[in-house]
Protein backbone atom coordinates (compact mmCIF):
# COMPACT_ATOMS: atom_id res chain seq x y z
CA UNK A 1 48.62 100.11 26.90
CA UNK A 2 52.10 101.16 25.78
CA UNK A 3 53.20 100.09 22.46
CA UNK A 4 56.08 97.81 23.91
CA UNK A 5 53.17 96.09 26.26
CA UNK A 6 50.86 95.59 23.49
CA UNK A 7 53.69 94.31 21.39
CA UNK A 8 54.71 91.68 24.01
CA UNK A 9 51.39 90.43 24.65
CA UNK A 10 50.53 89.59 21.39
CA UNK A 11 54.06 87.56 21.02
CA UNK A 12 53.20 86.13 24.27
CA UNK A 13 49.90 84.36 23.23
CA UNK A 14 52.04 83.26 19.49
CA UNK A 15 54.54 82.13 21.63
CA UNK A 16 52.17 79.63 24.45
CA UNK A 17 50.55 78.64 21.06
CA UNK A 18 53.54 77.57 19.34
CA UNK A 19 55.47 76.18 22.47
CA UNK A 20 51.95 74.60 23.65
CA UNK A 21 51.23 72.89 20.23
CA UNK A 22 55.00 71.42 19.90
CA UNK A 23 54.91 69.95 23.47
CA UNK A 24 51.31 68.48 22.44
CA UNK A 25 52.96 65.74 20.15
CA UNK A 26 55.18 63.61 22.27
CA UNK A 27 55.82 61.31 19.22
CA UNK A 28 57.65 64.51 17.37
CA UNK A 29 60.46 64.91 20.32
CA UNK A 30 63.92 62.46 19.16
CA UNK A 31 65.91 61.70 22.32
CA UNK A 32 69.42 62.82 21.60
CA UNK A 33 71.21 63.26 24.76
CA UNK A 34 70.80 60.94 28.41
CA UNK A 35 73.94 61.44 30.47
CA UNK A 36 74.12 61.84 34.75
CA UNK A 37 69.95 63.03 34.90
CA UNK A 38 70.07 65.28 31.87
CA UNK A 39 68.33 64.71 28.88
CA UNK A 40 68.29 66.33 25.66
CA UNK A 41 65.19 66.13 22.87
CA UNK A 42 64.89 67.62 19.48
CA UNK A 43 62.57 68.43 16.71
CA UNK A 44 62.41 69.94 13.48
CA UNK A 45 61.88 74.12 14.25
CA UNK A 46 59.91 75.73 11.61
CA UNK A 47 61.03 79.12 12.08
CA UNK A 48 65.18 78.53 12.39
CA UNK A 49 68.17 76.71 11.15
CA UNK A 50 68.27 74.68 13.89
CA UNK A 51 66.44 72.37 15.87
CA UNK A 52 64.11 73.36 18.84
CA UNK A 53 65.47 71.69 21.91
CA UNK A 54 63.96 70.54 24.59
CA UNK A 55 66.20 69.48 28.12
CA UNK A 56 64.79 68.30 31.41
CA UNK A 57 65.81 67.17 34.68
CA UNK A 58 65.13 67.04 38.36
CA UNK A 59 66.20 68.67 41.21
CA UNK A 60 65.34 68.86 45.02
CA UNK A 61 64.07 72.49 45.52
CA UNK A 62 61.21 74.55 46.82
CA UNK A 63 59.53 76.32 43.77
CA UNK A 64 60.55 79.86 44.84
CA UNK A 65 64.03 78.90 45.08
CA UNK A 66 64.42 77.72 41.45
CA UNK A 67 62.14 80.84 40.58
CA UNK A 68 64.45 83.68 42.85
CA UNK A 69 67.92 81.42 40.80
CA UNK A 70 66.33 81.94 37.35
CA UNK A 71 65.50 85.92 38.03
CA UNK A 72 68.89 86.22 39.25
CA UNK A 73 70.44 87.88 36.28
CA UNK A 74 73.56 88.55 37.88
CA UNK A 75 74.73 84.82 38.02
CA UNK A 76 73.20 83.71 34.92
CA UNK A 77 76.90 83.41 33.19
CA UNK A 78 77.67 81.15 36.00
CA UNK A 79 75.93 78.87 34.89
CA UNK A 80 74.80 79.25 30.96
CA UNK A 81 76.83 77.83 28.92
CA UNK A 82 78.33 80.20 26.72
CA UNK A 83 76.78 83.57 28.36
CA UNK A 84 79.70 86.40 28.61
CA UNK A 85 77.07 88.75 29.95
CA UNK A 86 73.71 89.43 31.26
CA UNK A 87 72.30 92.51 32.36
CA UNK A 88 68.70 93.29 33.68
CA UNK A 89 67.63 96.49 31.64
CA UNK A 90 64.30 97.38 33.51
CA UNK A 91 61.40 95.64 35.58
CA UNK A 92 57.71 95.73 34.16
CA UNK A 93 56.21 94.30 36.88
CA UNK A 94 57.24 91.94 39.47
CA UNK A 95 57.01 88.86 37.19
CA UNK A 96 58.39 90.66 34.02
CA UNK A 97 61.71 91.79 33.05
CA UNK A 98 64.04 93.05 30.01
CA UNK A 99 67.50 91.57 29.69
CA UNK A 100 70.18 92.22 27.58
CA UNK A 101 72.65 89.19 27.28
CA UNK A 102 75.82 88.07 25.48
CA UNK A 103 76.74 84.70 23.89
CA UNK A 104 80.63 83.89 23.58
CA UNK A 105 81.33 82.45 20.04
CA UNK A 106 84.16 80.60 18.87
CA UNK A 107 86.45 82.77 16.98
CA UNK A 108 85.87 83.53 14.21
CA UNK A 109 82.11 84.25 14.48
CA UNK A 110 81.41 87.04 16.51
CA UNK A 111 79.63 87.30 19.44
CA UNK A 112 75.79 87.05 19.89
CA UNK A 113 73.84 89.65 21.82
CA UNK A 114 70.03 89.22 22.74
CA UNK A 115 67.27 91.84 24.49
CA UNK A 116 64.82 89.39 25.49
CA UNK A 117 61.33 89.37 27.51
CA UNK A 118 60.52 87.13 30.40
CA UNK A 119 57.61 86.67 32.05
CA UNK A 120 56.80 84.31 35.00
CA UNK A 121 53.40 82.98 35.46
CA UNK A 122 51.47 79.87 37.61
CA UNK A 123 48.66 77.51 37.16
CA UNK A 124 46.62 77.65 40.45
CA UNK A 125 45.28 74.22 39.75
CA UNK A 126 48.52 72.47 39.22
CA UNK A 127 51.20 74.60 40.35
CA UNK A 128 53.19 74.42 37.37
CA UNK A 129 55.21 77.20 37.32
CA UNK A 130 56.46 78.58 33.51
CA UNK A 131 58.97 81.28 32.73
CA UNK A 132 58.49 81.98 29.09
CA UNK A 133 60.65 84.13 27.06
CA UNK A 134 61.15 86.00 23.59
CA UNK A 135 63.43 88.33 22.03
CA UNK A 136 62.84 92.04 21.49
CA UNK A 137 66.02 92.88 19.24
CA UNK A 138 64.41 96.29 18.35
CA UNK A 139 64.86 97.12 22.46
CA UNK A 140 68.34 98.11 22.53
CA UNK A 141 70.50 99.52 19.43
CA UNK A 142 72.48 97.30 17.77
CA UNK A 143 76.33 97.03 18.41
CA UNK A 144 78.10 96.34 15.20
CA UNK A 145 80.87 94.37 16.62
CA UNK A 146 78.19 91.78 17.83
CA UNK A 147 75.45 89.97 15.88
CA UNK A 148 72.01 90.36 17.16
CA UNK A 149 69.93 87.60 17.36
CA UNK A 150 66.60 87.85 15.31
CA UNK A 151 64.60 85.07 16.32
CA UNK A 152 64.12 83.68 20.41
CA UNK A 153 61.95 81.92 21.92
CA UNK A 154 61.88 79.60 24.55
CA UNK A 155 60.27 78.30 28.04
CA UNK A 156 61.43 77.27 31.42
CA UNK A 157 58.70 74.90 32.84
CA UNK A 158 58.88 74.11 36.20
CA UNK A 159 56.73 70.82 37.40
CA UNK A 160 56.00 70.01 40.93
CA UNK A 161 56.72 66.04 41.90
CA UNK A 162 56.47 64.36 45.11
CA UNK A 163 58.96 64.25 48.10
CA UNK A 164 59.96 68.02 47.51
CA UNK A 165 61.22 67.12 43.94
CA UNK A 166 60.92 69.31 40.85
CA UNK A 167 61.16 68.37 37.15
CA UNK A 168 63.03 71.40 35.51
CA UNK A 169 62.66 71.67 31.52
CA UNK A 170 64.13 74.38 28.82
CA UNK A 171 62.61 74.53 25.91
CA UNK A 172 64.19 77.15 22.99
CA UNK A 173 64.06 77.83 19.40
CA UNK A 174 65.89 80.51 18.09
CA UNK A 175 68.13 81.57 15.42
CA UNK A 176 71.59 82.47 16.56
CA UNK A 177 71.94 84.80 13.69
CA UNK A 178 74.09 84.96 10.52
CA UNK A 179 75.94 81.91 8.59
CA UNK A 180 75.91 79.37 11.01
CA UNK A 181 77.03 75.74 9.94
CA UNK A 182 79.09 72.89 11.00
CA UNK A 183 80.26 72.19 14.79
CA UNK A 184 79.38 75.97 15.24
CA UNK A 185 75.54 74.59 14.66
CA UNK A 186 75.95 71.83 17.07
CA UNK A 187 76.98 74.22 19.82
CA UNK A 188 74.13 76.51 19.55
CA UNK A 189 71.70 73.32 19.27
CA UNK A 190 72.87 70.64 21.48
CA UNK A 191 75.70 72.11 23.44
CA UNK A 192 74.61 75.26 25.15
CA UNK A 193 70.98 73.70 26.54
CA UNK A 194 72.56 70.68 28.17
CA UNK A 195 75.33 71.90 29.17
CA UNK A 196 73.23 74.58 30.57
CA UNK A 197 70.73 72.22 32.38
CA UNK A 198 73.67 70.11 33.58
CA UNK A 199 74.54 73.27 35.76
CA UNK A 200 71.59 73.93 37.02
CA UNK A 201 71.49 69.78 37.61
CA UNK A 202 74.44 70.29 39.72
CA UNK A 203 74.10 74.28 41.52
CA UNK A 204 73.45 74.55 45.06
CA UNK A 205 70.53 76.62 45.65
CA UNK A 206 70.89 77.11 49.64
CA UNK A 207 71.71 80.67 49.22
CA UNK A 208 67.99 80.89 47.32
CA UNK A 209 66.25 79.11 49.49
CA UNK A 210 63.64 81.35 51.86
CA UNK A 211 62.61 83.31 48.92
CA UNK A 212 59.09 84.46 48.50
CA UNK A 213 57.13 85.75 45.81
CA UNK A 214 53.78 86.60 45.89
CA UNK A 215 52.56 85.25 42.83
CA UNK A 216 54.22 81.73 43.68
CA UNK A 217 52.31 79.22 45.77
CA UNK A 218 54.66 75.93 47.29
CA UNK A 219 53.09 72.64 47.11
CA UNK A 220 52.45 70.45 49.99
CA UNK A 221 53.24 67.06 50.48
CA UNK A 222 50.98 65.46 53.17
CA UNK A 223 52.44 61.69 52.01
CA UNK A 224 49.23 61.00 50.36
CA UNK A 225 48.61 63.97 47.67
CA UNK A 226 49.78 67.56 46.44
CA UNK A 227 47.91 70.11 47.48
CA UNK A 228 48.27 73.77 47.95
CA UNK A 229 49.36 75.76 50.44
């Protein structure tokens, strides 16, 4: 096992414990934003400045659609909020990558930039599908007119519902990196996330429907139960 590999799987288990034990206690999540199928919740992080948000929402999709939009790298500063840039580095393996991305700050902080690890995976029982992700800020060298980001962590959770709905939830905690207060804090906490999930809320994903993935099986809805296909 390479030392990148063996590096990333131990962050991975931290990470499901962590993002497994805050989604445990329901009564810990403050509902901050409910606007046009979007909502926002919050907690107290333990490991950044700023909150650890949590959005959710619904759309009508197949599975592999949402999961072919979310790997598409390319369009990712279409639609989240505040990304300038974001550029696949390598594949591991079909369901891992390494991406290098940009956040646009206000002037006059200076930009973010992030190297993180995704890595998509599927309960055969209940066809949850999760995308969880981490940062890697020793990947790629640091540019000095940027600020990396040291801390990120975060989880797209998609939930299988009946008639050929899907619940859709972010979860992130992260530290945006150096001194940030004020309305500054408030964009990286609430802004970004549901302005991001609004997006998504709202994106047409014709051109992704079809997609296939082998590690990606579609629920079926025979009126009475879901089952798998």
């Amino acid at each position: 096992m390479s030392l990148l590999k063996g590096r990333i799987t131990r962050a991975i288990v931290a990470s499901s414990a962590l993002l497994l034990s805050s989604l445990a206690v329901a009564s810990d999540w403050q509902l901050e934003m409910d606007e046009e199928g979007v909502q926002l919740y919050s907690m107290e992080s333990t490991t950044s400045p700023m909150k650890t948000v949590r959005v959710v929402s619904q759309v009508k999709a197949s599975l592999s659609s949402l999961v072919s939009f979310l790997s598409d790298h390319n369009q990712f500063p279409a639609w989240m909020d505040k990304v300038a840039k974001a550029e696949k580095i390598k594949d591991i393996s079909p369901q891992e990558t390494i991406t290098y991305t940009v956040i646009d700050s206000p002037w006059p902080e200076r930009d973010r930039d992030n190297v993180i690890y995704s890595k998509w995976e599927q309960d055969p029982q209940t066809l949850v599908v999760t995308k969880k992700i981490l940062s890697e800020p020793q990947y790629v060298s640091e540019n000095a007119d940027m600020i990396r980001m040291p801390f990120f962590e975060g989880e797209w959770k998609l939930v299988p519902k009946s008639n050929g709905l899907v619940e859709v939830s972010y979860t992130v905690d992260f530290n945006p990196g150096g001194n940030v207060q004020g309305w500054v804090l408030e964009m990286f906490t609430y802004e970004m996330p549901f302005k991001t999930m609004q997006n998504l809320h709202t994106t047409a994903l014709g051109r992704y429907e079809g997609a296939k993935f082998a590690f990606i099986k579609e629920p079926v809805n025979n009126g009475m139960a879901m089952t798998v296909q």
